[in-house]
Protein backbone atom coordinates (compact mmCIF):
# COMPACT_ATOMS: atom_id res chain seq x y z
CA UNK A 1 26.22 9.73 22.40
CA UNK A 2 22.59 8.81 21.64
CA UNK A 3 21.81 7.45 18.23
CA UNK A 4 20.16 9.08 15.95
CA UNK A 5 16.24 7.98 15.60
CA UNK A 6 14.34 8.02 12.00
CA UNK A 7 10.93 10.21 12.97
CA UNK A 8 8.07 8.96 11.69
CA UNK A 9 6.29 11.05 8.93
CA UNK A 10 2.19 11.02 8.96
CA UNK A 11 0.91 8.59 5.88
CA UNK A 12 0.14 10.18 3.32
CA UNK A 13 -2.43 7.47 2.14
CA UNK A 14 -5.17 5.79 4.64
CA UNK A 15 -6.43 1.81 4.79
CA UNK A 16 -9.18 1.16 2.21
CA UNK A 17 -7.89 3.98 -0.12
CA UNK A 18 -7.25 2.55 -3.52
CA UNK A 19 -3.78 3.39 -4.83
CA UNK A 20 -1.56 3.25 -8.26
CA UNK A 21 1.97 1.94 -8.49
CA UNK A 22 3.40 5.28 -9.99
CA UNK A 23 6.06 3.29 -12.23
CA UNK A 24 4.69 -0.19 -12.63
CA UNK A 25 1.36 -1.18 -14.13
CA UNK A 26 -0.90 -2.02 -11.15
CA UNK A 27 -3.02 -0.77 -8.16
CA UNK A 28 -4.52 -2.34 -5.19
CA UNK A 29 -6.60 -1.07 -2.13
CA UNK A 30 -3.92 -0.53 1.28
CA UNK A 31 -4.86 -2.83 4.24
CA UNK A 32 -1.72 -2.18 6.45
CA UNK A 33 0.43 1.05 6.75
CA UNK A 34 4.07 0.67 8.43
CA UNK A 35 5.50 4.30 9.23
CA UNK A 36 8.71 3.25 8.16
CA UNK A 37 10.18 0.74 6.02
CA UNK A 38 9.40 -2.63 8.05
CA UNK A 39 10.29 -5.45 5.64
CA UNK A 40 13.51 -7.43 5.33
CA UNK A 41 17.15 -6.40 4.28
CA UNK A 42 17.22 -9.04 2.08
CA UNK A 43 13.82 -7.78 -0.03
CA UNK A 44 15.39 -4.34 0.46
CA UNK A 45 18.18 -4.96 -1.17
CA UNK A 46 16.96 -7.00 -4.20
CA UNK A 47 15.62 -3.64 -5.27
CA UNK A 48 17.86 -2.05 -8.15
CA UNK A 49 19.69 0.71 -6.51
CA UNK A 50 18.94 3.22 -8.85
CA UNK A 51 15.36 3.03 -7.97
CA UNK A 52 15.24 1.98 -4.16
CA UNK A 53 13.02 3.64 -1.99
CA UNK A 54 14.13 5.71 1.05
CA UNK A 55 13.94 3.78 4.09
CA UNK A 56 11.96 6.78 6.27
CA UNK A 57 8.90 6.87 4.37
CA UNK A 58 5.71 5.02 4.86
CA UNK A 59 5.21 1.83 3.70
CA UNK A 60 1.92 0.32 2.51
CA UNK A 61 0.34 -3.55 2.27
CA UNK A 62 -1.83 -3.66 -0.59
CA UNK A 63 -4.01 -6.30 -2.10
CA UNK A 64 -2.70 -5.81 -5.32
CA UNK A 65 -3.44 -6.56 -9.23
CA UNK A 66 -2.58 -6.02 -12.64
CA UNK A 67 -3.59 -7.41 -15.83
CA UNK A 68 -2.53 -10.74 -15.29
CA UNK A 69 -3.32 -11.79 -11.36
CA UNK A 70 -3.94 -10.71 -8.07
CA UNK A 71 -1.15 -10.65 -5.33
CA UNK A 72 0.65 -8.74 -1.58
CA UNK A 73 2.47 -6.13 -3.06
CA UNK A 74 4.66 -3.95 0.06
CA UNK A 75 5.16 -0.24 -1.43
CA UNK A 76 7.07 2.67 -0.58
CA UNK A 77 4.82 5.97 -0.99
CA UNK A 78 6.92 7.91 -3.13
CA UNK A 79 6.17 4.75 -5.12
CA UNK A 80 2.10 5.26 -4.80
CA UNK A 81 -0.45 7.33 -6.36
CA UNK A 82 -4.40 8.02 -5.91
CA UNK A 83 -6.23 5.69 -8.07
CA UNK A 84 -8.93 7.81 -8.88
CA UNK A 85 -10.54 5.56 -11.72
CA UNK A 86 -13.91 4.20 -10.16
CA UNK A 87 -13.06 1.05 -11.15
CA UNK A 88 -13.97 -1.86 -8.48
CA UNK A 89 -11.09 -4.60 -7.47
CA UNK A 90 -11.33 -8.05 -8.32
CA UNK A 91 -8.77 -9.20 -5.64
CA UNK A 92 -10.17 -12.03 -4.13
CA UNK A 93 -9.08 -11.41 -0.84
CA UNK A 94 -10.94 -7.82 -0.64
CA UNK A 95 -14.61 -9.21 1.02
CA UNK A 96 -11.82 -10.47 4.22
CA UNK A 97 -10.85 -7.49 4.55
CA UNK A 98 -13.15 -4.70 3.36
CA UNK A 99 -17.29 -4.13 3.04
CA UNK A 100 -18.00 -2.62 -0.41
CA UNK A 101 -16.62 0.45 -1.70
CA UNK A 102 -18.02 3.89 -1.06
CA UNK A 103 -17.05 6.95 -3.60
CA UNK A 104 -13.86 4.92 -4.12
CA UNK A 105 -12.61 3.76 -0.59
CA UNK A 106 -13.02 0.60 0.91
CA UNK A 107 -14.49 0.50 4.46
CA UNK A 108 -12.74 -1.73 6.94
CA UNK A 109 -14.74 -4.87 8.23
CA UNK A 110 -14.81 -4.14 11.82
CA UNK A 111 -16.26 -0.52 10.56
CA UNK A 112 -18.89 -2.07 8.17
CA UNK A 113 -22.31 -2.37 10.49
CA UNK A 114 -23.74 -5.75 10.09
């Protein structure tokens, strides 16, 4: 019998787009995009059950921040939102990663012209 295979849905979200944590109080600009879940079991299941994301879902990298400091955050997107404030990043890995932002996305390095 073959095993069953989890398909791989189209992101919904794209790198450089800035994003909202739709529970928690933070956002953060994606620079990687798994198509499915792609972390450990162990991080998995250190999520409360009652609110653990589906496995079969994209997953997104974001340089993240909140009130307090900047950080990795790994994010299901059920979990995500637009972030559709206009307000820049301060995260102080973004100029590795990104040239500056046009009408709210962040352009990829190796897409910036130099």
């Amino acid at each position: 019998m073959e095993k069953s295979k989890i398909t791989a849905r189209t992101a919904k979200f794209a790198i450089g787009q800035v994003v909202r944590h739709r529970i928690f109080p933070f956002r953060g600009v994606i620079f990687d995009v798994d198509p499915v879940f792609a972390n450990t079991e162990e991080w998995y299941n250190a999520i409360p059950e009652q609110v653990r994301p589906r496995k079969d879902q994209a997953f997104y990298h974001l340089l993240a921040e909140n009130d307090e400091s900047e950080y990795v955050a790994y994010v299901s997107e059920q979990n995500l939102v637009e972030d559709t404030s206009g307000v820049p990043l301060r995260h102080p890995q973004l100029r590795e990663f990104f040239g500056a932002p046009s009408n709210g996305v962040y352009p990829p390095l190796e897409l910036v012209s130099h």
